[in-house]
Protein backbone atom coordinates (compact mmCIF):
# COMPACT_ATOMS: atom_id res chain seq x y z
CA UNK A 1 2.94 31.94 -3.98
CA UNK A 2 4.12 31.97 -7.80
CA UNK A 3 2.90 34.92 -9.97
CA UNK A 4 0.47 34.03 -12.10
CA UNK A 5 0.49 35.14 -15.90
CA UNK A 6 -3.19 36.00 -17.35
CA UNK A 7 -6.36 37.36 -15.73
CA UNK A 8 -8.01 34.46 -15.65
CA UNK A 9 -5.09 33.05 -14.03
CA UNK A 10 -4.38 35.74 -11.21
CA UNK A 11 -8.80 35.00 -10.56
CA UNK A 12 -7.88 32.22 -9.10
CA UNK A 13 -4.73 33.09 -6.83
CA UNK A 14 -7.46 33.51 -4.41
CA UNK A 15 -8.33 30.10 -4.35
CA UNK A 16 -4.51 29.78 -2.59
CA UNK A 17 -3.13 27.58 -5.43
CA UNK A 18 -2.38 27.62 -8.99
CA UNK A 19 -1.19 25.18 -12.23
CA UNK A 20 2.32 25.97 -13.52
CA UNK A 21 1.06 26.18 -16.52
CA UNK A 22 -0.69 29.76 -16.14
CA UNK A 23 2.54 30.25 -13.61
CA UNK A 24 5.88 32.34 -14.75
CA UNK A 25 8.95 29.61 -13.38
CA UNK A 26 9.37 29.70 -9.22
CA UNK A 27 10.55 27.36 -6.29
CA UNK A 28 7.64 25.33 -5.38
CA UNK A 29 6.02 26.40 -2.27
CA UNK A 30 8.10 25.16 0.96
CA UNK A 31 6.08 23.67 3.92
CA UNK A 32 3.99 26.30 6.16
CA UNK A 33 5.55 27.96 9.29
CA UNK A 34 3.82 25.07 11.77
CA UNK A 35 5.27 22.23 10.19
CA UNK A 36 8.25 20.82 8.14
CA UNK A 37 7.51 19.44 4.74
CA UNK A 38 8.74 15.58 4.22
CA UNK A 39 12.33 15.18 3.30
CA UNK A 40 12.87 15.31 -0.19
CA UNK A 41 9.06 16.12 -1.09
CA UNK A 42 8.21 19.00 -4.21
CA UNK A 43 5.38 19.96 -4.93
CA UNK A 44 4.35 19.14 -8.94
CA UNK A 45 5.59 21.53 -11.34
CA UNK A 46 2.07 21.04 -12.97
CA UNK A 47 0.16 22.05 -9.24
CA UNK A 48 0.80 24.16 -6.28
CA UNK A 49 -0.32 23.21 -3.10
CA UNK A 50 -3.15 24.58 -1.19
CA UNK A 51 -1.96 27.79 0.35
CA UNK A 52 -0.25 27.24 3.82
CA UNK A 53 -0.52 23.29 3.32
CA UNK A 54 1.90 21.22 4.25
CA UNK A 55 3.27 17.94 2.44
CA UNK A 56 3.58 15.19 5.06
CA UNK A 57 4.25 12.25 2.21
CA UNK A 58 5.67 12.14 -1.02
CA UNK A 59 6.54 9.50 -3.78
CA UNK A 60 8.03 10.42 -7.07
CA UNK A 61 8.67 7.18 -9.99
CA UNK A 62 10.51 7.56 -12.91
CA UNK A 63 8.52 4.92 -14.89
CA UNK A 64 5.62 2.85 -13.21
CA UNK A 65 2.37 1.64 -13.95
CA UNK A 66 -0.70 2.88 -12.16
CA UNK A 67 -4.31 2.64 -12.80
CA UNK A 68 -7.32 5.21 -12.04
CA UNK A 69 -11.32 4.52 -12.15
CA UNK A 70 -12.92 4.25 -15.74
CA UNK A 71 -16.15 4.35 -13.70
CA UNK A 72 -17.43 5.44 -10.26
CA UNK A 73 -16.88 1.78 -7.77
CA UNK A 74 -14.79 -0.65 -6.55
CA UNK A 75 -14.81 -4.48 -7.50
CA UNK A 76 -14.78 -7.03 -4.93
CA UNK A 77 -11.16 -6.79 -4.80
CA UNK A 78 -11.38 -3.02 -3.47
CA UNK A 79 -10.02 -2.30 -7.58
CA UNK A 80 -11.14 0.82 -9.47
CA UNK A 81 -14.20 -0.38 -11.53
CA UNK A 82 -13.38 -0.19 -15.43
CA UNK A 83 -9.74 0.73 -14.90
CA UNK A 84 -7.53 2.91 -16.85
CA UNK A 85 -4.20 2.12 -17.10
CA UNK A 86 -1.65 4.21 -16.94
CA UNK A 87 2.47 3.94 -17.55
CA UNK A 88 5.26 7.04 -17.49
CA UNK A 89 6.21 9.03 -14.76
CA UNK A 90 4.07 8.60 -11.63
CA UNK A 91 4.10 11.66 -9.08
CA UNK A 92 2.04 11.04 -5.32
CA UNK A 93 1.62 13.56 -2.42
CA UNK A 94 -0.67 13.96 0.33
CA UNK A 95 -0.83 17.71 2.10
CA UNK A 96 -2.63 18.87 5.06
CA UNK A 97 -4.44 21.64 5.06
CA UNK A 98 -4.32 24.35 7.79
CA UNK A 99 -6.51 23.64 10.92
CA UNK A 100 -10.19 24.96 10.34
CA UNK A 101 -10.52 24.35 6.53
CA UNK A 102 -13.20 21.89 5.47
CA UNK A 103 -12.61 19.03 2.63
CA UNK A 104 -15.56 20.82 0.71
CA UNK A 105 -13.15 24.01 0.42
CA UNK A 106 -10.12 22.61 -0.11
CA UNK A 107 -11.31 20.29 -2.79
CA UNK A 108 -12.96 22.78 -4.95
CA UNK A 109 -10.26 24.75 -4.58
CA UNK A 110 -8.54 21.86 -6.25
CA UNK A 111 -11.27 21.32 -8.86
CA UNK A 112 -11.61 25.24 -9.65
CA UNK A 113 -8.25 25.67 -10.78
CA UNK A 114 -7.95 22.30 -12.56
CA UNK A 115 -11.27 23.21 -14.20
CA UNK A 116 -9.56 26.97 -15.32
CA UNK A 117 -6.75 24.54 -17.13
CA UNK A 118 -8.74 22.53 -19.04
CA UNK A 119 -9.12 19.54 -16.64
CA UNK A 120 -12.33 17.24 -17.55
CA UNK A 121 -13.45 14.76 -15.33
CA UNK A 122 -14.02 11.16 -15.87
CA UNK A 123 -15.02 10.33 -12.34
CA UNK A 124 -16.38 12.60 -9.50
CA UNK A 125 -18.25 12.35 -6.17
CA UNK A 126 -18.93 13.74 -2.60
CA UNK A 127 -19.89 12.72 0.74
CA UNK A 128 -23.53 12.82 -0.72
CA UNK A 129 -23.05 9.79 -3.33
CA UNK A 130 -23.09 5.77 -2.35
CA UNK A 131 -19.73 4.50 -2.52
CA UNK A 132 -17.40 7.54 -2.09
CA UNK A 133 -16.24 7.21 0.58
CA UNK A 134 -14.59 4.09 -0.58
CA UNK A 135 -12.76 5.37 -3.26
CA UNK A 136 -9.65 5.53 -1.50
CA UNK A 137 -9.57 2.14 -1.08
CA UNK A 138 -8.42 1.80 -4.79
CA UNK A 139 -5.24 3.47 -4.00
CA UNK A 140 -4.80 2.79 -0.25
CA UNK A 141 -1.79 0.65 -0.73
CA UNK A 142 0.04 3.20 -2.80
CA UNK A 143 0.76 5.29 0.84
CA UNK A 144 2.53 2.32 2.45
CA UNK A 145 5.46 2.94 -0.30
CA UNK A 146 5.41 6.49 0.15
CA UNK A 147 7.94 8.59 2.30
CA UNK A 148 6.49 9.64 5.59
CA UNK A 149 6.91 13.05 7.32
CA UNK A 150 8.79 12.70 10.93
CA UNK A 151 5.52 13.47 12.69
CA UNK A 152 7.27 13.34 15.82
CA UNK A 153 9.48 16.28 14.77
CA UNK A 154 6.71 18.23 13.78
CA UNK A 155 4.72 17.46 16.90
CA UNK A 156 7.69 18.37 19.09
CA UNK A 157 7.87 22.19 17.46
CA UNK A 158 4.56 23.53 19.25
CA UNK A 159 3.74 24.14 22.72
CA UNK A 160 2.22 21.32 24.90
CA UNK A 161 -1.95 21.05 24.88
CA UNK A 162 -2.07 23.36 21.98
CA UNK A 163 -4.41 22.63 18.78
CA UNK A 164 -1.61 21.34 16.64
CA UNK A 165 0.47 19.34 19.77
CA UNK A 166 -3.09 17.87 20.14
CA UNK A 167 -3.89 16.93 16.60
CA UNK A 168 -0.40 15.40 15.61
CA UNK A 169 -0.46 13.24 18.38
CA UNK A 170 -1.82 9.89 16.68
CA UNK A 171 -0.88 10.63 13.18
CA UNK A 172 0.58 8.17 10.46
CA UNK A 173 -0.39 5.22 8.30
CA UNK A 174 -2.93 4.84 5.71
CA UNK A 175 -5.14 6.82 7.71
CA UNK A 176 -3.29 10.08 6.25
CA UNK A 177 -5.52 9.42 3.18
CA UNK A 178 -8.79 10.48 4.78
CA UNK A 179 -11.28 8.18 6.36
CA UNK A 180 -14.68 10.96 6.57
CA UNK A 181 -16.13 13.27 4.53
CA UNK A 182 -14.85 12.37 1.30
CA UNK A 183 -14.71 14.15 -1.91
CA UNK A 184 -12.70 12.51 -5.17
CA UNK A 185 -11.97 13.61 -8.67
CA UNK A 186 -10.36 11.85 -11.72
CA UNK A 187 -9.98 13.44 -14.98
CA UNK A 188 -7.49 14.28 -17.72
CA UNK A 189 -6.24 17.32 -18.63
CA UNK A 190 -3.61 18.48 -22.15
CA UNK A 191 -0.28 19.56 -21.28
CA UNK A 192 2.31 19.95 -24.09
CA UNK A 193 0.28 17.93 -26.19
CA UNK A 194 0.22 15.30 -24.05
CA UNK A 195 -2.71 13.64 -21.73
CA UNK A 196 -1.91 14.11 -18.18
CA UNK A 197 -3.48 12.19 -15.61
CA UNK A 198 -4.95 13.84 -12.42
CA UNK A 199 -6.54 12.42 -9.68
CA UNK A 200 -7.13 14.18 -6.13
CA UNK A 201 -9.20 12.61 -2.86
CA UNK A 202 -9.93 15.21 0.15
CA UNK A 203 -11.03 14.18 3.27
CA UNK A 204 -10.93 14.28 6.86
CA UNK A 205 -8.11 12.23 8.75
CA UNK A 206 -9.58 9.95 11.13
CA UNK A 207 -10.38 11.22 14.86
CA UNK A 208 -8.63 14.84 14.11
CA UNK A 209 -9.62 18.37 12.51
CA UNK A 210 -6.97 18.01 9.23
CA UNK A 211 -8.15 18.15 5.98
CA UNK A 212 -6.05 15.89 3.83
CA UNK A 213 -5.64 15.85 0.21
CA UNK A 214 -3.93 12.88 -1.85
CA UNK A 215 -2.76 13.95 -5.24
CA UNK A 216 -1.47 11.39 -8.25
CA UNK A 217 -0.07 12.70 -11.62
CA UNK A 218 0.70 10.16 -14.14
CA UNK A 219 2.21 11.03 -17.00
CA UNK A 220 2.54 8.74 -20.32
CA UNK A 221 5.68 8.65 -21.68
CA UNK A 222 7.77 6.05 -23.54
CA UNK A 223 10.16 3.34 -21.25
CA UNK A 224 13.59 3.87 -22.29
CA UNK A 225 14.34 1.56 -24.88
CA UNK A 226 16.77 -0.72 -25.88
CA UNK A 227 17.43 -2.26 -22.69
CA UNK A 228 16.12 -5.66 -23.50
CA UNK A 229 17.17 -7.89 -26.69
CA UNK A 230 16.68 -11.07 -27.66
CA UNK A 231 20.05 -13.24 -28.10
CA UNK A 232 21.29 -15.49 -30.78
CA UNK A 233 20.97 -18.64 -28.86
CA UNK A 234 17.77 -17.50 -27.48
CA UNK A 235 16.39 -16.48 -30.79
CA UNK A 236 18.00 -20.44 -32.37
CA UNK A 237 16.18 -21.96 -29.53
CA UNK A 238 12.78 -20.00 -29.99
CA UNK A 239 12.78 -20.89 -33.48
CA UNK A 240 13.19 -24.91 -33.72
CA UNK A 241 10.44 -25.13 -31.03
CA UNK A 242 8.08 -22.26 -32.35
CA UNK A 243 8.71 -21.39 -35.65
CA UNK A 244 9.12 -17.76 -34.94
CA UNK A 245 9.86 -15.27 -32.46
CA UNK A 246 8.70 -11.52 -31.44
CA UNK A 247 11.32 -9.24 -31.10
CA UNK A 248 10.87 -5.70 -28.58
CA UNK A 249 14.18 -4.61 -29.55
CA UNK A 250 13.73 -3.12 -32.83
CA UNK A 251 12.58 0.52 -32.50
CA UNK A 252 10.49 3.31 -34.46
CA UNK A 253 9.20 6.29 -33.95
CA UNK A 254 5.50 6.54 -33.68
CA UNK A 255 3.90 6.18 -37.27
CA UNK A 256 7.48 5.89 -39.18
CA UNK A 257 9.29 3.03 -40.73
CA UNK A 258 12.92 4.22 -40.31
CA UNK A 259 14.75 2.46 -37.66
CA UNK A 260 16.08 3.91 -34.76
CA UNK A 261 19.52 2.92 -34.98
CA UNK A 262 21.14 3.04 -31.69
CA UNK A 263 18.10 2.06 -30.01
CA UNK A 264 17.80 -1.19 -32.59
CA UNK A 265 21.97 -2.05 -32.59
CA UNK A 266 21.93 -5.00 -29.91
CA UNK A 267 18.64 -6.70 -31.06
CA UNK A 268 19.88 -6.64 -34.91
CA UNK A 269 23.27 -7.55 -34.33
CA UNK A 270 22.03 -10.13 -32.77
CA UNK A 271 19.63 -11.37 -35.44
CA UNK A 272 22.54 -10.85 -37.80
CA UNK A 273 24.80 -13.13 -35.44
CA UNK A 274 22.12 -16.11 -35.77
CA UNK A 275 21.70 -16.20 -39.45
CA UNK A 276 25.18 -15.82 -40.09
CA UNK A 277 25.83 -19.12 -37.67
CA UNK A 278 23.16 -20.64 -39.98
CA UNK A 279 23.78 -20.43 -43.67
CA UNK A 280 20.41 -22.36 -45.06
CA UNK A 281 18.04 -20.77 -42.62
CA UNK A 282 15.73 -18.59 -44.58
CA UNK A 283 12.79 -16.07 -42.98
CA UNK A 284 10.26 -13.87 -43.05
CA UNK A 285 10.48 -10.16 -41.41
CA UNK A 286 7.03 -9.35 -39.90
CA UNK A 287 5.84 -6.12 -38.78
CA UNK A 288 3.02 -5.71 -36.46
CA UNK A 289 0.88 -2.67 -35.51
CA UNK A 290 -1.61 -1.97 -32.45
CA UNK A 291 -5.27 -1.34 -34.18
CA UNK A 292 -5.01 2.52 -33.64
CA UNK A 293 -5.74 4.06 -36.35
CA UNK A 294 -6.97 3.13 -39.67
CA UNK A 295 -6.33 -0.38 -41.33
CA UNK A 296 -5.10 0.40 -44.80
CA UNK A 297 -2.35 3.10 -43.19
CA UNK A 298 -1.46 0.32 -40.46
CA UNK A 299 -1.12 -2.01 -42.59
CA UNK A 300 1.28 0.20 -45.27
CA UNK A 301 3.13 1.17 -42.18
CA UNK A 302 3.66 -2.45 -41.02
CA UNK A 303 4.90 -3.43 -44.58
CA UNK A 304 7.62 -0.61 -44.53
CA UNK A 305 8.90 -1.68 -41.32
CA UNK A 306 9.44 -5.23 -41.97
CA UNK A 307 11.52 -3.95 -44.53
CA UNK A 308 13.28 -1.69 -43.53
CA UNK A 309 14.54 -4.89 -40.99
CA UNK A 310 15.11 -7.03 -44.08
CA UNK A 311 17.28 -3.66 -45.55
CA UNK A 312 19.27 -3.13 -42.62
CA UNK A 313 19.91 -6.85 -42.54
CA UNK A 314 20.96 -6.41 -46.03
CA UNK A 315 23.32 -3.81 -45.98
CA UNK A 316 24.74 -3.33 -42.78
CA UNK A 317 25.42 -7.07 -42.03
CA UNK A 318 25.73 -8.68 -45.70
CA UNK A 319 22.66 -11.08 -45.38
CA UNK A 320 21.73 -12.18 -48.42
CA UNK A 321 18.42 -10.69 -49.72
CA UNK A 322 17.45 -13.86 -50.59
CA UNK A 323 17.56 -15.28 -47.56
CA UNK A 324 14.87 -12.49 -46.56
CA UNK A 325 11.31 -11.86 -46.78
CA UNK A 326 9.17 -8.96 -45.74
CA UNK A 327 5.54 -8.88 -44.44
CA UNK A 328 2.95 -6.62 -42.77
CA UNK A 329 0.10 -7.42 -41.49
CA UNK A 330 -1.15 -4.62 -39.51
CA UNK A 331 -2.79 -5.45 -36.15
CA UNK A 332 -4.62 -8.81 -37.77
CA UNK A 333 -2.58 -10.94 -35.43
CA UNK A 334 -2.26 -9.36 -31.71
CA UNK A 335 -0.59 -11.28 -29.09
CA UNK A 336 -2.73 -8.97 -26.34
CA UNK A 337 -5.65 -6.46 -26.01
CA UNK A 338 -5.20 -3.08 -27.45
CA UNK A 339 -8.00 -2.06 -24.55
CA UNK A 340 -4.85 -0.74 -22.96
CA UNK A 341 -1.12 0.90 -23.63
CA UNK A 342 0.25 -2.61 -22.12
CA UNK A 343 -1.82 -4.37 -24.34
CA UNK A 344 -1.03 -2.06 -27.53
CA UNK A 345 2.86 -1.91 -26.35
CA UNK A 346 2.76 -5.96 -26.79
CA UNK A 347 0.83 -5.75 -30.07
CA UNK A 348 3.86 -3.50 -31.57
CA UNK A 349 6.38 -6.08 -32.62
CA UNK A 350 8.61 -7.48 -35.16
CA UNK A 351 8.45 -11.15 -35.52
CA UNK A 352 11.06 -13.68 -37.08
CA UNK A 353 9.19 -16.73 -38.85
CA UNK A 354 11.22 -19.38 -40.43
CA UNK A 355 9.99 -19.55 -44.03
């Protein structure tokens, strides 16, 4: 169990787990003396496991997209009503909880501690309320792409006819997730400045005594850049067809116009390339914004940015200024929705527009 830093804090070491953030640094919790933990599963370094639990799957993504419940439901699709979507780092895990302990105390054990750091809940519900035990549903297919404990193995370790030889005798598959008795919470919660994602279903697994608990932690975070650019043929092409073109390969930091110039090399080398190869072709550098925010900044911002494209055109590859035109125009003219970081992500762009 880690030591925990602040009264509050060492209140709820009784509750058998804790969030790293009240935690001084430890090795996560290995798996409980009656069974092995999946290979190559860690707990979260945000949450510890219920005490004595033990992690029979495990999926870890560097960058993915997921999506949690805006609203308590499923569509006809078995989707998360009013989705929110979600991309960065995407953690999964479902533990077992010792023999004995109920879904009702293992999940507010959960929601207790999450509560203590700040969590607040967007969507919550319990064996009580119409439609909750369908939850899962939204996120059954997620387990099929999740590693699996050897149940076998685990099975094998205690004595014929006991309680646990008995109970691991049918396990595996989506089941794992909880089919009865069904309690699930989504909500956000700050760490490092940032909006972490939390959402954790407890239940019982179908036709033994385990309480399971599935746990997903989505963190935003930026893709790493610069690993898509536009070429000069492809940008020539684009341009006699369409009359412009929106480039993803020219990068900024969030609310600053100054290019970031490793990131950017490839994509303006490349523009360089194509109106070097074309003498008379004149065009206009447009910056586009998502709409969050105000108007008048986005729209200052958007301005600076196209040229600071049109400067770097200038100077680092001898384009004629002439040849050049800047424009912003804020998030007047998205290409998706900015109900959603896709959406926004998309709306971000330069564009090249032959004057």
């Amino acid at each position: 169990m880690k030591l925990l830093s602040s009264p509050l804090a060492r209140h709820f070491a009784a509750t058998a787990f804790c969030l790293s953030s009240f935690a001084i640094a430890a090795p996560a919790s290995a798996g409980p003396d009656w069974a092995i933990d999946v290979a190559g599963g860690e707990d979260h370094p945000l949450i510890q496991r219920y005490n004595n639990s033990w992690m029979m799957a495990y999926k870890k993504i560097g960058f993915d997209q997921t999506t949690f419940p805006g609203k308590m439901g499923l569509d006809s699709h078995n989707a998360f009503q009013a989705p929110v979507t979600v991309e960065g780092q995407i953690t999964r895990m479902v533990y077992f909880a010792p023999l004995g302990k109920s879904p009702l105390e293992v999940h507010r054990n959960y929601e207790q501690a999450l509560k203590a750091a700040g969590f607040k809940a967007i969507v919550s519900c319990t064996p009580r309320d119409k439609g909750c035990d369908s939850m899962r549903y939204g996120f059954d297919d997620h387990y099929g792409a999740m590693k699996e404990a050897d149940f076998r193995a685990n099975r094998s370790r205690h004595p014929e006819k006991s309680a646990l030889y008995n109970q691991m005798y049918s396990l595996g598959g989506s089941n794992m997730l909880g089919t009865d008795d069904i309690y699930f919470t989504y909500g956000t919660l700050s760490k490092d400045g940032n909006l972490v994602h939390v959402m954790v279903n407890s239940g019982k697994v179908y036709r033994t005594d385990f309480t399971t608990t599935y746990i997903e932690i989505a963190e935003p975070q930026a893709m790493q850049g610069g690993q898509v650019t536009v070429n000069a043929d492809a940008l020539k092409t684009a341009l006699q067809s369409s009359g412009k073109i929106a480039l993803y390969g020219i990068y900024f930091d969030t609310g600053k116009a100054e290019i970031k110039a490793a990131e950017s090399r490839t994509q303006l080398d490349e523009m360089a390339k194509l109106l070097k190869s074309q003498p008379a072709l004149k065009v206009y550098i447009v910056g586009h914004t998502d709409n969050q925010g105000n108007l008048d900044t986005n729209q200052l911002l958007s301005q600076q940015r196209a040229q600071a494209v049109v400067a770097a055109l200038a100077k680092q590859y001898q384009i004629p200024s002439t040849r050049l035109a800047s424009k912003g125009v804020a998030s007047l003219a998205p290409v998706a929705s900015n109900g959603d970081e896709t959406g926004r992500a998309r709306n971000r762009r330069v564009e090249l527009v032959v004057q």
